[in-house]
C-alpha atoms as a PDB file:
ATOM      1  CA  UNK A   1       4.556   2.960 -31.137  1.00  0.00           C
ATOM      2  CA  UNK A   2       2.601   5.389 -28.691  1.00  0.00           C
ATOM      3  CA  UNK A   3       3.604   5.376 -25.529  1.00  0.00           C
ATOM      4  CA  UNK A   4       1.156   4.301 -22.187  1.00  0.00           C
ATOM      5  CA  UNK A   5      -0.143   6.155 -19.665  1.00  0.00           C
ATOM      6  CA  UNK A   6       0.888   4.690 -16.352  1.00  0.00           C
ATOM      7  CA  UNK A   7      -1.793   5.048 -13.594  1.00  0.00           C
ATOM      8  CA  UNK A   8       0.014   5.141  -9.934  1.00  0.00           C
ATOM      9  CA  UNK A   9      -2.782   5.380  -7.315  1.00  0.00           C
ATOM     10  CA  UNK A  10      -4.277   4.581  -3.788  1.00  0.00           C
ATOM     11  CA  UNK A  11      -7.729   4.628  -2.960  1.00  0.00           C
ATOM     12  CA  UNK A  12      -7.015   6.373  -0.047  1.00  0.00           C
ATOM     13  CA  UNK A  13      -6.068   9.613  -2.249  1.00  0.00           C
ATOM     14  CA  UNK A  14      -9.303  11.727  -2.707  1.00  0.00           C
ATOM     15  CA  UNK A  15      -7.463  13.277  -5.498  1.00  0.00           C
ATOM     16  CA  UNK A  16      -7.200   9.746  -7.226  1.00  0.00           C
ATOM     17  CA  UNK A  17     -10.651   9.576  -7.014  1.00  0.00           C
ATOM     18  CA  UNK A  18     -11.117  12.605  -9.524  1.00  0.00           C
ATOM     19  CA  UNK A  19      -8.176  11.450 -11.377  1.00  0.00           C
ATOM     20  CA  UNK A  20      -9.969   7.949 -12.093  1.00  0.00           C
ATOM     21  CA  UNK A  21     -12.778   9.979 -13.986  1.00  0.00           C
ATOM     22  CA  UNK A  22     -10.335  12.152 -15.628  1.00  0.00           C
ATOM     23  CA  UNK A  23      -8.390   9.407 -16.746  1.00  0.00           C
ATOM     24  CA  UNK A  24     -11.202   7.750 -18.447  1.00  0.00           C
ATOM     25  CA  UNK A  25     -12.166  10.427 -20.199  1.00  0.00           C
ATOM     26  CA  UNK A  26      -8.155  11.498 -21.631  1.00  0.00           C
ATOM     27  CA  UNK A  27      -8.615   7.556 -22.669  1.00  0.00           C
ATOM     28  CA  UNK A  28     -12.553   8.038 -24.650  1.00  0.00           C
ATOM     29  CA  UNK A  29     -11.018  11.154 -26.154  1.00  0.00           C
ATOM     30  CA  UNK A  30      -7.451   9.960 -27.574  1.00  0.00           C
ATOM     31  CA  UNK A  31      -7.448   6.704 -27.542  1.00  0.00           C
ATOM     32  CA  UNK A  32      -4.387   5.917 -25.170  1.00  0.00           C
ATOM     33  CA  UNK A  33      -3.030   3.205 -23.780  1.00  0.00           C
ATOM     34  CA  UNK A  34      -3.801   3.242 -19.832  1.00  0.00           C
ATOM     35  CA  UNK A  35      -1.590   0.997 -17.288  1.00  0.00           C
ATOM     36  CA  UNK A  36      -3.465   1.010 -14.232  1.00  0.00           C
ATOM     37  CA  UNK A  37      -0.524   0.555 -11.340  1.00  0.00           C
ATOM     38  CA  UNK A  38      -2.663   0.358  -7.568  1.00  0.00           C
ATOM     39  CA  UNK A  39       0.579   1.257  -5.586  1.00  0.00           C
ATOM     40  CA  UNK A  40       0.465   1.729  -1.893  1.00  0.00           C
ATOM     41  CA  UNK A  41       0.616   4.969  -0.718  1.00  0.00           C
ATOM     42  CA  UNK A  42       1.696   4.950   3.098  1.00  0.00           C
ATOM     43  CA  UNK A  43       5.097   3.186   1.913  1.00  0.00           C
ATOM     44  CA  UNK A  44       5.552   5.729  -0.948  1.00  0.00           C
ATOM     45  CA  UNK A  45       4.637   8.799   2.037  1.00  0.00           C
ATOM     46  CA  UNK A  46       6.785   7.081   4.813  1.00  0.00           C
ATOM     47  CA  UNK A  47       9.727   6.677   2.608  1.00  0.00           C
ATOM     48  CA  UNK A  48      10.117  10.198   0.589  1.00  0.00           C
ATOM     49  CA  UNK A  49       9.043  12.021   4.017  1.00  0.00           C
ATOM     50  CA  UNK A  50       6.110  13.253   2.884  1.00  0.00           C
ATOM     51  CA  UNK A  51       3.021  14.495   4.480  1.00  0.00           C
ATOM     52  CA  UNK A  52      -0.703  14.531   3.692  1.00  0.00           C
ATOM     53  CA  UNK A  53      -2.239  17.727   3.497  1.00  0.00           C
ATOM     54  CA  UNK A  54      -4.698  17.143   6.275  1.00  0.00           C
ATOM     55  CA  UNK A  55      -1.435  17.493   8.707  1.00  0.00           C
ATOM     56  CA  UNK A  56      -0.970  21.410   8.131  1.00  0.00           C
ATOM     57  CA  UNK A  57      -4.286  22.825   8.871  1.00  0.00           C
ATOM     58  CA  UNK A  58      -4.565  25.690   6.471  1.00  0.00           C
ATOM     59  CA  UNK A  59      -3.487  22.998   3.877  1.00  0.00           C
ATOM     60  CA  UNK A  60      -6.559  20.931   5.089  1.00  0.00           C
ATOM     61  CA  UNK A  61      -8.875  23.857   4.911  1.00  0.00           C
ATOM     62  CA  UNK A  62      -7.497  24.561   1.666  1.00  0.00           C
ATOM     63  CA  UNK A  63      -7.843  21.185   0.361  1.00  0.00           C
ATOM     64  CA  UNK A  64     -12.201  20.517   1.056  1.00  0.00           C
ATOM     65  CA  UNK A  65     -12.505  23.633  -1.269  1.00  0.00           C
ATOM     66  CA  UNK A  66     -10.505  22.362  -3.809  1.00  0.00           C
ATOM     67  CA  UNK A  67     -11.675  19.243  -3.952  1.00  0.00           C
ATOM     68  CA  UNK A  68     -14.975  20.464  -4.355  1.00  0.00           C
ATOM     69  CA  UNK A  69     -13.867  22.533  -7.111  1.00  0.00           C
ATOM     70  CA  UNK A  70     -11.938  19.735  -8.952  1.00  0.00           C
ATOM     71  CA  UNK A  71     -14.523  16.978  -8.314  1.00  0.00           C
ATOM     72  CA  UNK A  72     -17.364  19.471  -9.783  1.00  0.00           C
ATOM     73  CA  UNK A  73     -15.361  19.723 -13.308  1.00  0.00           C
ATOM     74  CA  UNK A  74     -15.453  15.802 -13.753  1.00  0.00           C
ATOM     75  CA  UNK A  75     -19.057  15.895 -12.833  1.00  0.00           C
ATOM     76  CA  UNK A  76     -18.582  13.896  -9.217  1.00  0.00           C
ATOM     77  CA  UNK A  77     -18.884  14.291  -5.730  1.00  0.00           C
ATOM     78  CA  UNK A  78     -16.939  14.547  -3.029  1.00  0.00           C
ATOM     79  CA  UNK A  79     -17.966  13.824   0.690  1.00  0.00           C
ATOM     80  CA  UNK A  80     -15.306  13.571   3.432  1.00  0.00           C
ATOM     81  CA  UNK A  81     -14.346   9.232   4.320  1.00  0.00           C
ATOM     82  CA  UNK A  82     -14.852   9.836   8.364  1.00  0.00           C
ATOM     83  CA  UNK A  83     -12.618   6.848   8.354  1.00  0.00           C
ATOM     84  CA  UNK A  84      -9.425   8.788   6.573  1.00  0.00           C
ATOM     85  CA  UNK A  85      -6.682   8.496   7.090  1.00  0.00           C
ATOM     86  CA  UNK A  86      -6.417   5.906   9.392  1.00  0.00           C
ATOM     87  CA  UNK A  87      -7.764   3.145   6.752  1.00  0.00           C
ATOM     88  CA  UNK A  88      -5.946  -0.082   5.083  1.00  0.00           C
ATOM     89  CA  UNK A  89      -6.581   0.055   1.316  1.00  0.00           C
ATOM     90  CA  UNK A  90      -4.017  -2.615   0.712  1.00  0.00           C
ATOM     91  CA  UNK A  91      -6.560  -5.492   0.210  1.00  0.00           C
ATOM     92  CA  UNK A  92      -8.462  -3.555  -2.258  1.00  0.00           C
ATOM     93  CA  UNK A  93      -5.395  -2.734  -4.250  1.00  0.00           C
ATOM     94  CA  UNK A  94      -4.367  -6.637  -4.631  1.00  0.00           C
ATOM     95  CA  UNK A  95      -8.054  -7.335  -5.613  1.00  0.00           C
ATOM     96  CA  UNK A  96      -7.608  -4.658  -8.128  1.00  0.00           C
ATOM     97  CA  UNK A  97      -4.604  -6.185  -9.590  1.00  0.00           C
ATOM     98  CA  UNK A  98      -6.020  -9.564  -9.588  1.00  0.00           C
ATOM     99  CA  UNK A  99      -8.708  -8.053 -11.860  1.00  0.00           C
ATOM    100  CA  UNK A 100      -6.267  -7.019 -14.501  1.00  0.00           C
ATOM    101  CA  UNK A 101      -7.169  -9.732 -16.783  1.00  0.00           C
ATOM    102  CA  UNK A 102     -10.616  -8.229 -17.171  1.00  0.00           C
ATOM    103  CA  UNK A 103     -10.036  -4.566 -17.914  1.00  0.00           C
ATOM    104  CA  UNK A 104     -13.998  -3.477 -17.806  1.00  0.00           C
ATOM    105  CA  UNK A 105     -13.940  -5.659 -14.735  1.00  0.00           C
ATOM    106  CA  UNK A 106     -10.902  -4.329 -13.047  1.00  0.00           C
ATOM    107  CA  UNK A 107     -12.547  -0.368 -14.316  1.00  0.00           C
ATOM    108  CA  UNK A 108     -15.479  -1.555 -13.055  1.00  0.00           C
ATOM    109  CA  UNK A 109     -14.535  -2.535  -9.086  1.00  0.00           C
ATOM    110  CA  UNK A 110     -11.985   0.605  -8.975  1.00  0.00           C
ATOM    111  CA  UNK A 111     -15.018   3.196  -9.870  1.00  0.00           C
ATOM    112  CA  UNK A 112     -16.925   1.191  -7.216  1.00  0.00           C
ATOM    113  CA  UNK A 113     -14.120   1.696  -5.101  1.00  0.00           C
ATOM    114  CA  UNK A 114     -13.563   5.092  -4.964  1.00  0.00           C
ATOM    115  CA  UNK A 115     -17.142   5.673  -5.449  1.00  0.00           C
ATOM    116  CA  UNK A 116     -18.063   3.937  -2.364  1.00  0.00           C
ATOM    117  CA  UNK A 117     -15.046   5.755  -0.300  1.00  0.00           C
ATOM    118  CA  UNK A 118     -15.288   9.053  -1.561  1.00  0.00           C
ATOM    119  CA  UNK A 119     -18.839   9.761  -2.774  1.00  0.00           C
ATOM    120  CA  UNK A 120     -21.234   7.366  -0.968  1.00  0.00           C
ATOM    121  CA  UNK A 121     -23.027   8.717   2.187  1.00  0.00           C
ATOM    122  CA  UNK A 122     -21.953   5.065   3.143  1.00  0.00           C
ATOM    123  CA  UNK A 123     -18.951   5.416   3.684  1.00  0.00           C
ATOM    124  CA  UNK A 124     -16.514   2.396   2.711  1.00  0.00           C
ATOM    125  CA  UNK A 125     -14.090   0.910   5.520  1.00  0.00           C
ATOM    126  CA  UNK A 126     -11.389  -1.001   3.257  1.00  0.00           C
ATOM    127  CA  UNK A 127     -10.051  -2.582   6.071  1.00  0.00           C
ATOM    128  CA  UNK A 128     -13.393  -3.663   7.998  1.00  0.00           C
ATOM    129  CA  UNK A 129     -14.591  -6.882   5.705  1.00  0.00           C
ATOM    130  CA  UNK A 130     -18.418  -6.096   6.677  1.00  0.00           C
ATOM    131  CA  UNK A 131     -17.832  -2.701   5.102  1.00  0.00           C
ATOM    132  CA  UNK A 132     -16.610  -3.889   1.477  1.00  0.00           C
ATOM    133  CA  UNK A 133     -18.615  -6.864   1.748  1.00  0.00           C
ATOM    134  CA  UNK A 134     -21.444  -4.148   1.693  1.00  0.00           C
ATOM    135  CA  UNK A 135     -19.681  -2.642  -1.117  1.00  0.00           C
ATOM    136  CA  UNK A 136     -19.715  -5.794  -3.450  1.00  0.00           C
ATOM    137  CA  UNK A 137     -22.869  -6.759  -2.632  1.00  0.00           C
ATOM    138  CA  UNK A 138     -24.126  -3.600  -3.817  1.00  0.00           C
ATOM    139  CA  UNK A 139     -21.888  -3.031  -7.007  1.00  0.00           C
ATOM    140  CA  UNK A 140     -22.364  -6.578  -7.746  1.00  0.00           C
ATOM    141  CA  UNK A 141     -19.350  -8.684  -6.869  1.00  0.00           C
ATOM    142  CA  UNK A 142     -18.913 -11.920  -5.658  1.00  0.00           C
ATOM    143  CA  UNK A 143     -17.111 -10.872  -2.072  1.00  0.00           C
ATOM    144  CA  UNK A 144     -15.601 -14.518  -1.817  1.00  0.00           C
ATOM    145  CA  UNK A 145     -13.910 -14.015  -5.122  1.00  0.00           C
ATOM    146  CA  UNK A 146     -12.724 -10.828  -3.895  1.00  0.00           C
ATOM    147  CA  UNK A 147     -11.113 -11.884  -0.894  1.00  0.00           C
ATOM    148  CA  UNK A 148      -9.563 -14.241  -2.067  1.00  0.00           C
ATOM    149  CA  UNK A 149      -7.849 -11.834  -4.707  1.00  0.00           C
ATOM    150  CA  UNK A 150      -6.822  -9.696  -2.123  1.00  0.00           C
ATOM    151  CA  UNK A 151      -4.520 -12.430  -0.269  1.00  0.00           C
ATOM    152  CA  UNK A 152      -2.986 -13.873  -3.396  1.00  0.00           C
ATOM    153  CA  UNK A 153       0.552 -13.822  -3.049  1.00  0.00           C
ATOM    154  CA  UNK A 154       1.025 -13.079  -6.466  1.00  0.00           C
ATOM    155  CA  UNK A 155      -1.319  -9.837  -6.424  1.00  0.00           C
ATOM    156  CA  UNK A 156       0.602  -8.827  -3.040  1.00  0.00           C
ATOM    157  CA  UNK A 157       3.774  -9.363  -5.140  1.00  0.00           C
ATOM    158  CA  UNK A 158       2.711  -6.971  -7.420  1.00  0.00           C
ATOM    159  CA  UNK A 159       1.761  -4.267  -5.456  1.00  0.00           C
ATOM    160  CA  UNK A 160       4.672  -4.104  -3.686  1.00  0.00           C
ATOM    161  CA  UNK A 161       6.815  -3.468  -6.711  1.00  0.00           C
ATOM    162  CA  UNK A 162       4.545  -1.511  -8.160  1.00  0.00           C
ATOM    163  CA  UNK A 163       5.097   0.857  -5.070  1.00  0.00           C
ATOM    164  CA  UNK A 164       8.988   0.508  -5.074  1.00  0.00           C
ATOM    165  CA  UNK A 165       8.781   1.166  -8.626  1.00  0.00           C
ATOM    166  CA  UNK A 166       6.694   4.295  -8.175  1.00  0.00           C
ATOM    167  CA  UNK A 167       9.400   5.231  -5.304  1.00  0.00           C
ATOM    168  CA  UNK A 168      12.577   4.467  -7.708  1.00  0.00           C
ATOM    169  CA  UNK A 169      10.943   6.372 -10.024  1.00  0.00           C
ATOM    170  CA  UNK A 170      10.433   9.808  -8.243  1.00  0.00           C
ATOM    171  CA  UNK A 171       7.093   9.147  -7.084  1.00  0.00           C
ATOM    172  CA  UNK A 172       6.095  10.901  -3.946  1.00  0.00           C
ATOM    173  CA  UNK A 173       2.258  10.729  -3.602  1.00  0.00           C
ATOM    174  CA  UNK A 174      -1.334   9.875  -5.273  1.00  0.00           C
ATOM    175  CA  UNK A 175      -2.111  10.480  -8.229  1.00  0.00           C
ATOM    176  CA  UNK A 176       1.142  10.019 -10.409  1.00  0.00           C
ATOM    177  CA  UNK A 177       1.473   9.522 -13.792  1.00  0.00           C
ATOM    178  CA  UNK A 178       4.685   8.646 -16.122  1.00  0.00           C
ATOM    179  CA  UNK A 179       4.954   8.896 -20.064  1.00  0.00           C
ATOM    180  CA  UNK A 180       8.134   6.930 -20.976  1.00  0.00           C
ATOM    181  CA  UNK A 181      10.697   8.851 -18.318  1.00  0.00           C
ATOM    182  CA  UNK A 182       8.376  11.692 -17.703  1.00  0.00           C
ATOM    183  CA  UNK A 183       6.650  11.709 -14.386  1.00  0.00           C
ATOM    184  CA  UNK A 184       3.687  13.878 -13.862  1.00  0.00           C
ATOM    185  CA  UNK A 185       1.999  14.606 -10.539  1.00  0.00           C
ATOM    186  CA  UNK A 186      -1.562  15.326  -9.497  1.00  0.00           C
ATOM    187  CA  UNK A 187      -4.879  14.888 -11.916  1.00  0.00           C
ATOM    188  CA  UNK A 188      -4.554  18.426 -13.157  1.00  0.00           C
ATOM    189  CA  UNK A 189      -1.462  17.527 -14.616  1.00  0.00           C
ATOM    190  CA  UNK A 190      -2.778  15.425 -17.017  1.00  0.00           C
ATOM    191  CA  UNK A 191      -2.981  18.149 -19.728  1.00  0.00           C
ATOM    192  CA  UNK A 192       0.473  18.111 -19.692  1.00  0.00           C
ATOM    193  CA  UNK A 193       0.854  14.241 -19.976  1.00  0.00           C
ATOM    194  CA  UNK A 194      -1.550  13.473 -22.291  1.00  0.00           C
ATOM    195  CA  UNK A 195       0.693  16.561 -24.584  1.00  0.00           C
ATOM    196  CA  UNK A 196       3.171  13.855 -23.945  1.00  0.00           C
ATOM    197  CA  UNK A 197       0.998  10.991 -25.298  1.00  0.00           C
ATOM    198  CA  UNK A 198       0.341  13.028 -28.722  1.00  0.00           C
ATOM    199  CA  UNK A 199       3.769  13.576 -28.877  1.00  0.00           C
ATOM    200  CA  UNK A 200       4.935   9.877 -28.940  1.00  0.00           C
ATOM    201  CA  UNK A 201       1.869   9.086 -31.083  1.00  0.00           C
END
């Protein structure tokens, strides 16, 4: 049996933003299974010690061209949150887990998601209610519904080992991606993990 494609991400990642398009299109063209893992990314940071690129300022220079660059070549957008980094994304990620038993629901609210943080000249607040009630009533979700998805102890259950797993496993930041064992970091890796897919195929 082919192997998945697990999807380790934080909405707070700019980089996971281009990785969600890029992901759906590695799925259109092969075919693969996709495991879509909302981890938190602060924990995974905090424990491995390491630091966002906006900390070292020719890094952050760096990093507005590139993700111009990379954003251009999945045909998106990419406008600077005013509110990063200092945002909670954790109530987003349970509501995104909660959704997991709707997959072209679940797709649907994280495109909205990163849409709305990372594209919209409205910028979304994850961790201001007013701001992603804004959010769902423009994308078309019932806010209620998502609240109460993002307090379920179950989804928080979830997310938290889907971020120790992501640690246990090597992970050290946003996007990651495993085949089986093999862990693959950043969306212009996935070339080299979706040669992984084929080869389990």
């Amino acid at each position: 049996m082919a192997k998945a494609l697990e999807f380790y991400f934080d909405y707070i990642s700019p980089y996971s933003h281009i990785a969600n398009a890029a992901v759906k299109a590695l799925k259109a063209r092969t075919g693969a299974t996709v495991e879509i893992k909302p981890m938190f990314l602060g924990a995974v940071m905090q424990t491995t010690g390491n630091r966002p690129p906006g900390t070292v300022a020719v890094k952050g220079a760096y990093m507005m061209k590139d993700l111009g660059r990379c954003a251009a070549r999945q045909g998106l957008t990419v406008r600077m949150n005013p509110y990063f980094p200092m945002v909670n994304t954790r109530g987003l990620l349970r509501a995104t887990i909660g959704l997991a038993g709707d997959p072209a629901e679940q797709q649907r609210f994280i495109d909205a998601c990163f849409r709305h943080m990372w594209q919209t000249p409205e910028a979304l607040n994850p961790g201001d209610d007013a701001s992603v009630k804004a959010m769902c009533e423009a994308e078309g979700f019932d806010f209620a519904e998502i609240q109460r998805l993002a307090e379920d102890d179950a989804n928080k259950a979830v997310m938290k080992e889907n971020t120790d797993t992501a640690i246990a496993r090597g992970a050290f930041g946003s996007p990651t991606f495993f085949v089986g064992d093999d862990m693959f970091f950043g969306h212009d890796r996935l070339d080299y993990a979706e040669e992984a897919l084929m080869a389990s195929a």
